[in-house]
PDB file of N, CA and C in Angstrom:
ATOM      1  N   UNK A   1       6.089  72.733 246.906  1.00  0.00           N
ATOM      2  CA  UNK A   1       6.133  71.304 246.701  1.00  0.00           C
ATOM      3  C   UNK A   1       6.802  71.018 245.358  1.00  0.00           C
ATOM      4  N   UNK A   2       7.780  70.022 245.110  1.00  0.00           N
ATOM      5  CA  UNK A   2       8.379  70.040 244.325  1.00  0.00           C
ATOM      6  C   UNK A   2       7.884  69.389 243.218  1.00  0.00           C
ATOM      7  N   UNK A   3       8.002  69.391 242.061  1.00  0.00           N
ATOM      8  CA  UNK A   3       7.244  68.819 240.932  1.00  0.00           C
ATOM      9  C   UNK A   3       7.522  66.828 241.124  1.00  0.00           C
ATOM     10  N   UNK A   4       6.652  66.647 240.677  1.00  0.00           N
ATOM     11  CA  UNK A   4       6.888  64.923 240.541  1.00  0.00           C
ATOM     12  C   UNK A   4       6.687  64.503 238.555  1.00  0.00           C
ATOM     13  N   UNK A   5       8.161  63.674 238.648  1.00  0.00           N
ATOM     14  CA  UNK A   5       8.209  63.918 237.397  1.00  0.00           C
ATOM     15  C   UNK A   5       7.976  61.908 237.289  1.00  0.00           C
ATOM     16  N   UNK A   6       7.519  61.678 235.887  1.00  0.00           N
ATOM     17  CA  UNK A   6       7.288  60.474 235.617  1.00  0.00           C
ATOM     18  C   UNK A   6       7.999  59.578 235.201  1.00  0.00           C
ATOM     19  N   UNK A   7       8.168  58.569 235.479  1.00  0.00           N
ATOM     20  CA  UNK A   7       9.648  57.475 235.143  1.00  0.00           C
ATOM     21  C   UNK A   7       9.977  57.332 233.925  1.00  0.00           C
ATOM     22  N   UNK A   8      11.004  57.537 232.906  1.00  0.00           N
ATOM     23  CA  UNK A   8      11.200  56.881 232.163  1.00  0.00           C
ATOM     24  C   UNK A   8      10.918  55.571 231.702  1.00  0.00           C
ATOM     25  N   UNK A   9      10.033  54.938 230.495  1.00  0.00           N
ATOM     26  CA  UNK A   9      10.192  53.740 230.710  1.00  0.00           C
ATOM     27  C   UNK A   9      11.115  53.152 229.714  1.00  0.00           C
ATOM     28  N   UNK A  10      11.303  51.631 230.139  1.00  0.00           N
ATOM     29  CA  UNK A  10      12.061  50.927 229.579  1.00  0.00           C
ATOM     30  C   UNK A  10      12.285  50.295 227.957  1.00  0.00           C
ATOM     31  N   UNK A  11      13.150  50.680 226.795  1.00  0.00           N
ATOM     32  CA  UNK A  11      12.463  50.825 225.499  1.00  0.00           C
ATOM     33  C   UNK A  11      13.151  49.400 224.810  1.00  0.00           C
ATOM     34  N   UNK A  12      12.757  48.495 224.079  1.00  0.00           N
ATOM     35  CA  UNK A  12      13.131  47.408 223.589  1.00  0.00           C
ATOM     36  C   UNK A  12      13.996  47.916 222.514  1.00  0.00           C
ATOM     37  N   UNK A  13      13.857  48.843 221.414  1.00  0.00           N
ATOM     38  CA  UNK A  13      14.642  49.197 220.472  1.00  0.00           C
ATOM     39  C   UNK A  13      15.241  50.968 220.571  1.00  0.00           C
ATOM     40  N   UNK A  14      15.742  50.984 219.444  1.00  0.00           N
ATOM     41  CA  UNK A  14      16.046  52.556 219.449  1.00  0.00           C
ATOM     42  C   UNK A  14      15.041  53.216 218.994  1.00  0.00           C
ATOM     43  N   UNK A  15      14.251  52.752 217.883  1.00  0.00           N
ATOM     44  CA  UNK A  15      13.235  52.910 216.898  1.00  0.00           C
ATOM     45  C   UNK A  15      12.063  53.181 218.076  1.00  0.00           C
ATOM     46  N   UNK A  16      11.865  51.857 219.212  1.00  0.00           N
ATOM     47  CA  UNK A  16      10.646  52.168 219.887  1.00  0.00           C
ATOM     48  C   UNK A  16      10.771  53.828 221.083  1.00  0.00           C
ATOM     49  N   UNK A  17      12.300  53.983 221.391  1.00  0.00           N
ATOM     50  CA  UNK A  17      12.369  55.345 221.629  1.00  0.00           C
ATOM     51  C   UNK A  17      12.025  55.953 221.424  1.00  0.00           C
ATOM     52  N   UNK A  18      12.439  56.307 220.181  1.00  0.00           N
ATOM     53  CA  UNK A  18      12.322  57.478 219.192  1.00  0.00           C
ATOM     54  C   UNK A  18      11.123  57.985 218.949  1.00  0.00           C
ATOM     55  N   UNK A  19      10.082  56.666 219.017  1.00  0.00           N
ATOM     56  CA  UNK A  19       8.876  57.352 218.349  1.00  0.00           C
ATOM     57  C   UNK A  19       8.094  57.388 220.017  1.00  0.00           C
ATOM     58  N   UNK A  20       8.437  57.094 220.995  1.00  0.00           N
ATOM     59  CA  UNK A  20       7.812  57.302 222.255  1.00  0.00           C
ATOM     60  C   UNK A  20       8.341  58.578 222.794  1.00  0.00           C
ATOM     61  N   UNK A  21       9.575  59.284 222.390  1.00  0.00           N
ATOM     62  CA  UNK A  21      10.016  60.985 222.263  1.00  0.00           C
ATOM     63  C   UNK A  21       9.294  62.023 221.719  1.00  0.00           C
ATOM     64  N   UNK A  22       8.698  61.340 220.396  1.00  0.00           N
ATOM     65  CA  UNK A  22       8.395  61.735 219.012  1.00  0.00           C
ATOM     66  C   UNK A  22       6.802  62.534 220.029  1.00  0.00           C
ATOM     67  N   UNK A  23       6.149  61.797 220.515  1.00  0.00           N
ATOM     68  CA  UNK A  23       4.907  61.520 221.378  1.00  0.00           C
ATOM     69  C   UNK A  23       4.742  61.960 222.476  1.00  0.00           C
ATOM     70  N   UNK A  24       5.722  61.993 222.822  1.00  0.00           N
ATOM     71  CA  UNK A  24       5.421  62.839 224.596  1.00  0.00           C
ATOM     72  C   UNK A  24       6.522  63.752 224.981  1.00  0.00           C
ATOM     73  N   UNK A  25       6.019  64.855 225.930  1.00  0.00           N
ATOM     74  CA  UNK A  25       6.529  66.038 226.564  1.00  0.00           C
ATOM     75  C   UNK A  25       7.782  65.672 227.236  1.00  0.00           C
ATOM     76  N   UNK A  26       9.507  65.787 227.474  1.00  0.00           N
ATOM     77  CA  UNK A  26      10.060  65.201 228.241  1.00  0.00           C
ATOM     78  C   UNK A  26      10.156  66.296 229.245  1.00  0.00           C
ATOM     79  N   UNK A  27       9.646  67.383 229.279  1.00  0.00           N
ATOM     80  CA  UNK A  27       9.822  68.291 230.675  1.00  0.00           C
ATOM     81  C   UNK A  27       8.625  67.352 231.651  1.00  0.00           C
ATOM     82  N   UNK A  28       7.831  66.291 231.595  1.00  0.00           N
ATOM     83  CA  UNK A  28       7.466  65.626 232.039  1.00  0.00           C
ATOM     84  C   UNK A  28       8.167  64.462 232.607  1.00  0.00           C
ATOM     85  N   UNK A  29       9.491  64.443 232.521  1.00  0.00           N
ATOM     86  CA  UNK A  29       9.925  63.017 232.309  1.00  0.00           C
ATOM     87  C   UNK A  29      11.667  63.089 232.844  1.00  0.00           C
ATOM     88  N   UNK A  30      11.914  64.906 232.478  1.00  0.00           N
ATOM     89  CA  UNK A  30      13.392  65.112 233.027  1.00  0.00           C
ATOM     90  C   UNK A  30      13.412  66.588 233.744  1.00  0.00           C
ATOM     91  N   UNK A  31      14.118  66.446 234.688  1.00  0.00           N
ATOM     92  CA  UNK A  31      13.895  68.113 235.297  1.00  0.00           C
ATOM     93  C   UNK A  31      15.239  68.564 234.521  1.00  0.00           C
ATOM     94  N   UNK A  32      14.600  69.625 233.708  1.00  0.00           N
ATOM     95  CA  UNK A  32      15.509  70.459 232.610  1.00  0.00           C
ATOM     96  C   UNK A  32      16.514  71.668 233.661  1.00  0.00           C
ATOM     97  N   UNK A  33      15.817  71.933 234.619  1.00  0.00           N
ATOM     98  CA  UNK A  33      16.468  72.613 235.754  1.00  0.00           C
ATOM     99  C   UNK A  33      17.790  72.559 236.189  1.00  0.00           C
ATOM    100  N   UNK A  34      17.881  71.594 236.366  1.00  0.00           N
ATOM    101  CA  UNK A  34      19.107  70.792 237.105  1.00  0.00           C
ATOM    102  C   UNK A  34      20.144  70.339 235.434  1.00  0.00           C
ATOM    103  N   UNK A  35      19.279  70.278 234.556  1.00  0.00           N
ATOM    104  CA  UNK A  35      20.443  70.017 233.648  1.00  0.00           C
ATOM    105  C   UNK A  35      22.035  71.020 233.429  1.00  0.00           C
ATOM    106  N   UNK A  36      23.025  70.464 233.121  1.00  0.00           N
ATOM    107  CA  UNK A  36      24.581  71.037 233.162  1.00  0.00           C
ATOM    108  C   UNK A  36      25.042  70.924 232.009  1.00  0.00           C
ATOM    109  N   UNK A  37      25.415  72.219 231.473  1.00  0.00           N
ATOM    110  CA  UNK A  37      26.551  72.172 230.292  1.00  0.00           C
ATOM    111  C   UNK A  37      27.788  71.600 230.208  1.00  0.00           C
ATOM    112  N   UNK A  38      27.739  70.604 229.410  1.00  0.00           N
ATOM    113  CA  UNK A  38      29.396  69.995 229.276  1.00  0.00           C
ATOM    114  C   UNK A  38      29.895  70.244 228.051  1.00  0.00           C
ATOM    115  N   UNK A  39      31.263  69.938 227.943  1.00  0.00           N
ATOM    116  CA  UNK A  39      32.142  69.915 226.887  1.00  0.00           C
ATOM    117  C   UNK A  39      33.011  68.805 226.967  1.00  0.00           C
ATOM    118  N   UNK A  40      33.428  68.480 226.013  1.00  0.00           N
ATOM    119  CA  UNK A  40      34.485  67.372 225.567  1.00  0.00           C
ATOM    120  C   UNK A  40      35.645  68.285 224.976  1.00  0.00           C
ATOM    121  N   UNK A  41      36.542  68.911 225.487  1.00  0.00           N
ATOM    122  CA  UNK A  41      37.388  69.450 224.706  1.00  0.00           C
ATOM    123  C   UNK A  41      38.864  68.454 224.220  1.00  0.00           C
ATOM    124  N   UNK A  42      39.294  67.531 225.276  1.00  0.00           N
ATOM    125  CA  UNK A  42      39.656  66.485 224.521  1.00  0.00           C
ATOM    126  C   UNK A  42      39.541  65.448 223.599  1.00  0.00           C
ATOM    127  N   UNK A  43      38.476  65.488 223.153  1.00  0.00           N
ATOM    128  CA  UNK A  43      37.270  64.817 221.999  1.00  0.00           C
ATOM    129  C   UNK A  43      38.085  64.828 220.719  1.00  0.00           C
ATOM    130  N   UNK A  44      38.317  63.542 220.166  1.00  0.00           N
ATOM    131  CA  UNK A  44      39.182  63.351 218.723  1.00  0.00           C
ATOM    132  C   UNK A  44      38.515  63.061 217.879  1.00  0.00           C
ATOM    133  N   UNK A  45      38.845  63.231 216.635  1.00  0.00           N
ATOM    134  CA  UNK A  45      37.906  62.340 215.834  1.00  0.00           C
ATOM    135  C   UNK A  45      37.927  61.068 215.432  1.00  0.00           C
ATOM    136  N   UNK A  46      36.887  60.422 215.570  1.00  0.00           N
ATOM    137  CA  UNK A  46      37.506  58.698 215.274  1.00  0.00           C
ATOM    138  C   UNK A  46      37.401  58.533 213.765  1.00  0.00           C
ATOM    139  N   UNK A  47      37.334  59.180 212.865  1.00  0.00           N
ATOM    140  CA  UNK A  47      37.001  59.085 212.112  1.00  0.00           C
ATOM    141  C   UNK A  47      37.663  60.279 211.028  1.00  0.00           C
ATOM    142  N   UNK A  48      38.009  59.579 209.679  1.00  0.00           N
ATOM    143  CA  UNK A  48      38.873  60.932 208.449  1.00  0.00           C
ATOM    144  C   UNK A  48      37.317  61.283 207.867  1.00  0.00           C
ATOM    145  N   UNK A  49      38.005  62.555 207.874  1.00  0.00           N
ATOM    146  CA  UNK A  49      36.506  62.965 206.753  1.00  0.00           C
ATOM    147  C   UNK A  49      36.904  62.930 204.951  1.00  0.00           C
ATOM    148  N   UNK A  50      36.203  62.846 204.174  1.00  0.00           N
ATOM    149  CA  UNK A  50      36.374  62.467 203.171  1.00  0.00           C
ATOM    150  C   UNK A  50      36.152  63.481 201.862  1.00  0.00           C
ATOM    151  N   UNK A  51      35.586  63.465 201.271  1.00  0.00           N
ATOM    152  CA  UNK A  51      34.865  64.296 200.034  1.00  0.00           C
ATOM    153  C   UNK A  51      34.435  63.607 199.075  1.00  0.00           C
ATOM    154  N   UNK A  52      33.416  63.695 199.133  1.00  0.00           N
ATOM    155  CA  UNK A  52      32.543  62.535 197.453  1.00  0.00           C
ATOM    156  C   UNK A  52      31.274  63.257 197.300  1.00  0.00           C
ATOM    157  N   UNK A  53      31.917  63.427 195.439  1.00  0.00           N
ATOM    158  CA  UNK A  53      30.562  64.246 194.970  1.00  0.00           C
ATOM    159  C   UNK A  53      29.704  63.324 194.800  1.00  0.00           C
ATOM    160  N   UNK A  54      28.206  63.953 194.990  1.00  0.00           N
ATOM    161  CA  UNK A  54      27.243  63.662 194.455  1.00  0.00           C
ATOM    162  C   UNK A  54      26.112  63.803 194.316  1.00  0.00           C
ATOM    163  N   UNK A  55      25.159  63.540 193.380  1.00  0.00           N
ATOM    164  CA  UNK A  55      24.118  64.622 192.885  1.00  0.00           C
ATOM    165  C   UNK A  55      23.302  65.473 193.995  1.00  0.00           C
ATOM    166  N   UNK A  56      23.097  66.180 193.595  1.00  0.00           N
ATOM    167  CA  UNK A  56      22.343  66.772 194.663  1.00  0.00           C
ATOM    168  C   UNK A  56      20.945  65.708 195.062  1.00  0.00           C
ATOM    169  N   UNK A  57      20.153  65.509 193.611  1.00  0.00           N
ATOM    170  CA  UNK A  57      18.665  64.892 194.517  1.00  0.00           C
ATOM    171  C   UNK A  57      19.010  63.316 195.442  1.00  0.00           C
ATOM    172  N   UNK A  58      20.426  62.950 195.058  1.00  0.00           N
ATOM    173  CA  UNK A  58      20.863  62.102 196.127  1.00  0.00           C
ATOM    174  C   UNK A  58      20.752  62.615 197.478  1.00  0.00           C
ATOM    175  N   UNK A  59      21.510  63.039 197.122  1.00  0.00           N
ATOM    176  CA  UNK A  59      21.720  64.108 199.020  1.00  0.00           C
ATOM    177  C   UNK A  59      20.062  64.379 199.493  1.00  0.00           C
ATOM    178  N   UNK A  60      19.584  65.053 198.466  1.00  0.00           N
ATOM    179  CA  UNK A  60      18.021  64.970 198.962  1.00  0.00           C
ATOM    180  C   UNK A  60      17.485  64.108 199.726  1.00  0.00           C
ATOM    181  N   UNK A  61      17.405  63.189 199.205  1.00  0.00           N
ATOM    182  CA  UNK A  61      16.635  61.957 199.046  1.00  0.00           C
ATOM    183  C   UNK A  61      17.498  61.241 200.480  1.00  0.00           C
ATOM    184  N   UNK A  62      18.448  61.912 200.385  1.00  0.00           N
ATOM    185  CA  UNK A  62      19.368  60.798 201.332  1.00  0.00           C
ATOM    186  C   UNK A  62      18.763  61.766 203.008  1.00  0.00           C
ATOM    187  N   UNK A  63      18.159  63.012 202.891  1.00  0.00           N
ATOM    188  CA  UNK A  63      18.389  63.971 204.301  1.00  0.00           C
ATOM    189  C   UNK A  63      16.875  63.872 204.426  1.00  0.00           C
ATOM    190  N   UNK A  64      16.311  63.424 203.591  1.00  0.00           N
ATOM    191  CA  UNK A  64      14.933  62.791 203.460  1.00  0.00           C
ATOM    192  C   UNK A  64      14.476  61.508 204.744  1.00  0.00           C
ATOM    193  N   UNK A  65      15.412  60.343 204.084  1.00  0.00           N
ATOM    194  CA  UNK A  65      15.256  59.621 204.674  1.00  0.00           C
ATOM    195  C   UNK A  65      16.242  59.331 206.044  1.00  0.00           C
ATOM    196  N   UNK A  66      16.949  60.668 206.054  1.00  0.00           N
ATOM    197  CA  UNK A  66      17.587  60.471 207.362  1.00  0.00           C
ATOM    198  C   UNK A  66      16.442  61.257 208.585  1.00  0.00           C
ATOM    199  N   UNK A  67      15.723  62.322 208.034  1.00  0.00           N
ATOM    200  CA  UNK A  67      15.034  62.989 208.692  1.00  0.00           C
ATOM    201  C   UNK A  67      14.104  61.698 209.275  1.00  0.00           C
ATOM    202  N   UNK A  68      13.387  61.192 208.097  1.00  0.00           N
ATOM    203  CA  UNK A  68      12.253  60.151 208.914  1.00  0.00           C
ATOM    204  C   UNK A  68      12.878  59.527 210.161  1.00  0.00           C
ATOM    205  N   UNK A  69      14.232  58.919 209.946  1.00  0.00           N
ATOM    206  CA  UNK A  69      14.923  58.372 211.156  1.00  0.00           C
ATOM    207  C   UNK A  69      15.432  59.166 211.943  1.00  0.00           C
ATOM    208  N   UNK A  70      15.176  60.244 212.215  1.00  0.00           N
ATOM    209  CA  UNK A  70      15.873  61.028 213.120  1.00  0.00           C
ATOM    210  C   UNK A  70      17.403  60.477 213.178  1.00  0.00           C
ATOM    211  N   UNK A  71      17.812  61.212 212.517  1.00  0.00           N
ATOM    212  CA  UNK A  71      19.429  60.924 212.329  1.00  0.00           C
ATOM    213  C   UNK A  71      20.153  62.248 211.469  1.00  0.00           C
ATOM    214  N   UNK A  72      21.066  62.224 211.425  1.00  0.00           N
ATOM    215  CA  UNK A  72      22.094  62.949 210.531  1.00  0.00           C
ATOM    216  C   UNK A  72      22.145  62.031 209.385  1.00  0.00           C
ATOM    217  N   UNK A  73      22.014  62.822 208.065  1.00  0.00           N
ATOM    218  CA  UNK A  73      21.884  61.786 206.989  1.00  0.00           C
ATOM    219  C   UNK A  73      23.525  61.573 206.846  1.00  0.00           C
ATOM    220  N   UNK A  74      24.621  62.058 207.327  1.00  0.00           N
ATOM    221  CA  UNK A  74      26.057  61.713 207.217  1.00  0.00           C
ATOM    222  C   UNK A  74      25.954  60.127 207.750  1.00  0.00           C
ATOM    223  N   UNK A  75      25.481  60.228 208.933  1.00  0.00           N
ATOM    224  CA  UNK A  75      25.484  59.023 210.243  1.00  0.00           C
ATOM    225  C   UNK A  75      24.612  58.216 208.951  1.00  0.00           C
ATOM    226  N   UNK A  76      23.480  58.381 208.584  1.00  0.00           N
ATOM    227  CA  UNK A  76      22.839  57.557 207.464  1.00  0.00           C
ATOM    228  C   UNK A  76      23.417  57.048 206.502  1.00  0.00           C
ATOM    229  N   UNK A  77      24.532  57.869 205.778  1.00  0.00           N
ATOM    230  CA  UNK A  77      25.000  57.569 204.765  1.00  0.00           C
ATOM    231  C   UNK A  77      26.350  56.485 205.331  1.00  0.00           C
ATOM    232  N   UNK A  78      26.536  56.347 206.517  1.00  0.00           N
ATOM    233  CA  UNK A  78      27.919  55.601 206.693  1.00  0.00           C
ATOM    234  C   UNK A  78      27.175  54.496 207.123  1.00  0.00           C
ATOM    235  N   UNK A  79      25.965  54.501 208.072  1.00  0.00           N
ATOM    236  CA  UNK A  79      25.071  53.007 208.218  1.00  0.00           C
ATOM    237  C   UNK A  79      25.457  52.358 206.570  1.00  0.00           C
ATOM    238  N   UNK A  80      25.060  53.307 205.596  1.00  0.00           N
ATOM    239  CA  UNK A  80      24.179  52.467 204.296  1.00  0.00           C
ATOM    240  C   UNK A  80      25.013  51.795 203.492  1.00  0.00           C
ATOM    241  N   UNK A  81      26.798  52.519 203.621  1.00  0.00           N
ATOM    242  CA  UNK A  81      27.970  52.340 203.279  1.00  0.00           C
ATOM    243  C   UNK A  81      28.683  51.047 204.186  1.00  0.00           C
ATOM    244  N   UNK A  82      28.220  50.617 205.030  1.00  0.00           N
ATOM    245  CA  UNK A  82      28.881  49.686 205.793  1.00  0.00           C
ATOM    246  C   UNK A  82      27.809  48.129 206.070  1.00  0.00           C
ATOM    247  N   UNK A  83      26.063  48.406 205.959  1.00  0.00           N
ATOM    248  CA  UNK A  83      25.615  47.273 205.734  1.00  0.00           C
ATOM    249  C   UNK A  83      25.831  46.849 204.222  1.00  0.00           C
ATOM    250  N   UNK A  84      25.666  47.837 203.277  1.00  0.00           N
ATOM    251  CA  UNK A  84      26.702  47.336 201.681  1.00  0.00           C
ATOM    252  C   UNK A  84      27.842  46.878 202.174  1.00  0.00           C
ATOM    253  N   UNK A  85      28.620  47.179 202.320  1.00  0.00           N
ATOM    254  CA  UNK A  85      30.170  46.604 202.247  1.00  0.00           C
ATOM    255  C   UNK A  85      30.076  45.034 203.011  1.00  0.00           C
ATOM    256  N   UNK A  86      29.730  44.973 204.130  1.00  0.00           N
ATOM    257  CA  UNK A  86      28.779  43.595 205.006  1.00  0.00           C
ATOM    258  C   UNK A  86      28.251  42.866 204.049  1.00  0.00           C
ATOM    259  N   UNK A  87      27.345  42.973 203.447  1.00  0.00           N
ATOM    260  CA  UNK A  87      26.752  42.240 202.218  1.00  0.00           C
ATOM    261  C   UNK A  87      27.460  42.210 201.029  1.00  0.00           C
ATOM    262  N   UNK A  88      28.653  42.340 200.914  1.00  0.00           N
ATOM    263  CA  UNK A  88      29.248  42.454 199.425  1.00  0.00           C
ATOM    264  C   UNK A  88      30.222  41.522 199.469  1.00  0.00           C
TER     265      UNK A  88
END
């Protein structure tokens, strides 16, 4: 008999995701079985990469608070760089 797996439910934010992931089992929720390896080998970058020093307990502080958000503190640091620039 085949497993019965439980619906996804429907999430108002990203935030309310995250922490409803954070909380429950998803081999409950996705049959990992059936999952398929892909690749993007035509995949560009939308984006130049850059170089900017800076202190290290920045960077800390910055992979700190990217961790709480489950994020890449890079992806963090370009949010934090672009609601500044928005507000400036």
């Amino acid at each position: 008999m085949p497993k019965k797996f439980k619906s996804i439910p429907k999430f108002k934010s990203e935030k309310e995701e995250r922490e409803f992931w954070q909380t429950h089992d998803s081999t409950e929720y996705v049959d990992w079985s059936k999952a398929e390896r892909v690749g993007f080998p035509n995949l560009k970058l939308t984006s130049r990469p850059i170089t900017v020093r800076l202190p290290q307990a920045l960077i800390d502080r910055l992979k700190i608070k990217a961790h709480k958000k489950d994020m890449p503190y890079q992806s963090l640091m370009k949010d934090i760089l672009y609601k500044g620039l928005a507000g400036a």
